[in-house]
C-alpha atoms as a PDB file:
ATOM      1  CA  UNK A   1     -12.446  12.675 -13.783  1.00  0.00           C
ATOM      2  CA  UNK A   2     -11.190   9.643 -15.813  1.00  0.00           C
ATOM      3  CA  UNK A   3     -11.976   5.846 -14.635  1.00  0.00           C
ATOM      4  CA  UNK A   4      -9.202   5.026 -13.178  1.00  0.00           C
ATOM      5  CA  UNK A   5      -7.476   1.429 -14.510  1.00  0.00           C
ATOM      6  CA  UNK A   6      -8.065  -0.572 -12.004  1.00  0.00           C
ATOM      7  CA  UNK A   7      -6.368  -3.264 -12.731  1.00  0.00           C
ATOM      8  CA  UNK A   8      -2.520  -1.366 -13.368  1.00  0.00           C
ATOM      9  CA  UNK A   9      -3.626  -0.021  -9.634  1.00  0.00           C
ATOM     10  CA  UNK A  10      -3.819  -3.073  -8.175  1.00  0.00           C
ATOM     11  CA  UNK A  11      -0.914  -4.788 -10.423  1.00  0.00           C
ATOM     12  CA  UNK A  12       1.588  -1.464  -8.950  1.00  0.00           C
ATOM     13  CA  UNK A  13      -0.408  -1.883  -5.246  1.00  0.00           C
ATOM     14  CA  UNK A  14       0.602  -5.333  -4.889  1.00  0.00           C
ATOM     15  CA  UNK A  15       3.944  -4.418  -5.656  1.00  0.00           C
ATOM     16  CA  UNK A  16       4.441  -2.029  -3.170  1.00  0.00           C
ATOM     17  CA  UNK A  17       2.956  -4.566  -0.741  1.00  0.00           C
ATOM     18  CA  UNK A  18       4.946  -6.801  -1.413  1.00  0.00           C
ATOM     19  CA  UNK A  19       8.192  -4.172  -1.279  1.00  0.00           C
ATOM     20  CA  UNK A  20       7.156  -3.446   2.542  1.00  0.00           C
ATOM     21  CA  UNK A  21       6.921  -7.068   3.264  1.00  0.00           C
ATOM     22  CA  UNK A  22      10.619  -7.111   2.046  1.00  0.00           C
ATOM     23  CA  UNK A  23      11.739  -4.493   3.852  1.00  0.00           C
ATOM     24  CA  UNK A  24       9.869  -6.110   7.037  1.00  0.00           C
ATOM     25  CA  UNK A  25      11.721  -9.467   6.104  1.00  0.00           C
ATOM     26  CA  UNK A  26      15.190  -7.150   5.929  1.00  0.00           C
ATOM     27  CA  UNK A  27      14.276  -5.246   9.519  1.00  0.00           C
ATOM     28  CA  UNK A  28      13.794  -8.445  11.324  1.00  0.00           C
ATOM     29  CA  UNK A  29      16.809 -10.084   9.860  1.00  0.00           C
ATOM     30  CA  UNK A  30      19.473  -7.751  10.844  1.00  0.00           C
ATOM     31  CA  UNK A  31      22.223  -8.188  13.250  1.00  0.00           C
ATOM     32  CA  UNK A  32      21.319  -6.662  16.349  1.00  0.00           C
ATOM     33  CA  UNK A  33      18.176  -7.204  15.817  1.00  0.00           C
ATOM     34  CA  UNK A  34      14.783  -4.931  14.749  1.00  0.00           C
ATOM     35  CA  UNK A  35      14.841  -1.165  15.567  1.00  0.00           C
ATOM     36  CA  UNK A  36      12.285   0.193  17.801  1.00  0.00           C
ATOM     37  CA  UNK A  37      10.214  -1.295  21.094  1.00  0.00           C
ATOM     38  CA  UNK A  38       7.460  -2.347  21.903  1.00  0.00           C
ATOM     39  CA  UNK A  39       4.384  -1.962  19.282  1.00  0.00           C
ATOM     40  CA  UNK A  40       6.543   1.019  17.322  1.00  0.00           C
ATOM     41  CA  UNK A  41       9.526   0.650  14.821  1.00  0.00           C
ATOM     42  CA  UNK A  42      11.225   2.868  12.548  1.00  0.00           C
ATOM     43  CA  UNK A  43      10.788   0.339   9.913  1.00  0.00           C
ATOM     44  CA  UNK A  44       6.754   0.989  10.377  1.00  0.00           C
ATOM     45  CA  UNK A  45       6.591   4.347   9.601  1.00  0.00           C
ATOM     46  CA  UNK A  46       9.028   3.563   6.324  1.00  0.00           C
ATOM     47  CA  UNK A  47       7.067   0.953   4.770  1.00  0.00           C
ATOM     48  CA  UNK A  48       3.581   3.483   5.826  1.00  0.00           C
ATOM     49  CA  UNK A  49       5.019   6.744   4.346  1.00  0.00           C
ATOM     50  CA  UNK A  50       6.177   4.662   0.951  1.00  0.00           C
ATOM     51  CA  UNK A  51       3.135   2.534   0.594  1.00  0.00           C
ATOM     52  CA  UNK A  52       0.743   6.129   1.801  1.00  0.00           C
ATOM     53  CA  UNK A  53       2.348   7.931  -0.769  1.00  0.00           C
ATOM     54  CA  UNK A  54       3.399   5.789  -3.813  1.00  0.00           C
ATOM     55  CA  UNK A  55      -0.684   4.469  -3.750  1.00  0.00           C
ATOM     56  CA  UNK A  56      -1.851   8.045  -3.478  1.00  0.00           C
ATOM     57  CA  UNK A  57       0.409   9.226  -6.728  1.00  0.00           C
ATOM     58  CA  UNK A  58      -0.984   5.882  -8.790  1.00  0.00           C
ATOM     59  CA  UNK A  59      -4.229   6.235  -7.877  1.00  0.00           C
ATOM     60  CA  UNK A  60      -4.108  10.180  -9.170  1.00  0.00           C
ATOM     61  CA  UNK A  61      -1.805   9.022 -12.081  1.00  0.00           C
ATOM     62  CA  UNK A  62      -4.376   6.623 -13.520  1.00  0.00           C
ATOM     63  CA  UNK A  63      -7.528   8.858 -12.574  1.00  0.00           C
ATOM     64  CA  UNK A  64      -6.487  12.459 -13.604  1.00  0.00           C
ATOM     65  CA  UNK A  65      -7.171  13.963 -10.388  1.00  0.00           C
ATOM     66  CA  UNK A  66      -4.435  16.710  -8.351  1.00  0.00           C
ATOM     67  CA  UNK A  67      -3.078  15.205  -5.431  1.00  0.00           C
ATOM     68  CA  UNK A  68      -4.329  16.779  -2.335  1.00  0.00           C
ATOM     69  CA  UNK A  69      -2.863  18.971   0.096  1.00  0.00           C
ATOM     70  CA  UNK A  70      -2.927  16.561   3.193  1.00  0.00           C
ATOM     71  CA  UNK A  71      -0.863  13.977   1.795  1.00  0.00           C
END
């Protein structure tokens, strides 16, 4: 396993932080206001499934390893 570059992982982790806090911005701005009730929103699981994934495929990219089958 290679050392992963840890600081290109955190440079391209930030970014995608900073992405979902966009999108957040975008969900809460919109006309008829955010989707979803109470504690849930569509916009949740859309900034989760992009930040889950996108971290998991740098973190692999920089450290040589196969991404697994649960993700």
């Amino acid at each position: 396993m290679q050392t992963p570059n840890l600081e290109q992982l955190l440079t391209q982790t930030v970014e995608v932080v900073i992405r979902a806090g966009q999108l957040l911005i975008a969900e809460w701005a919109r006309v008829d206001g955010p989707r979803g009730q109470g504690d849930k929103a569509a916009v949740d699981e859309e900034t989760n499934s992009s930040y889950v994934s996108t971290c998991c495929s740098f973190f692999l990219a920089t450290s040589g390893e196969r991404k697994p089958d649960i993700v």
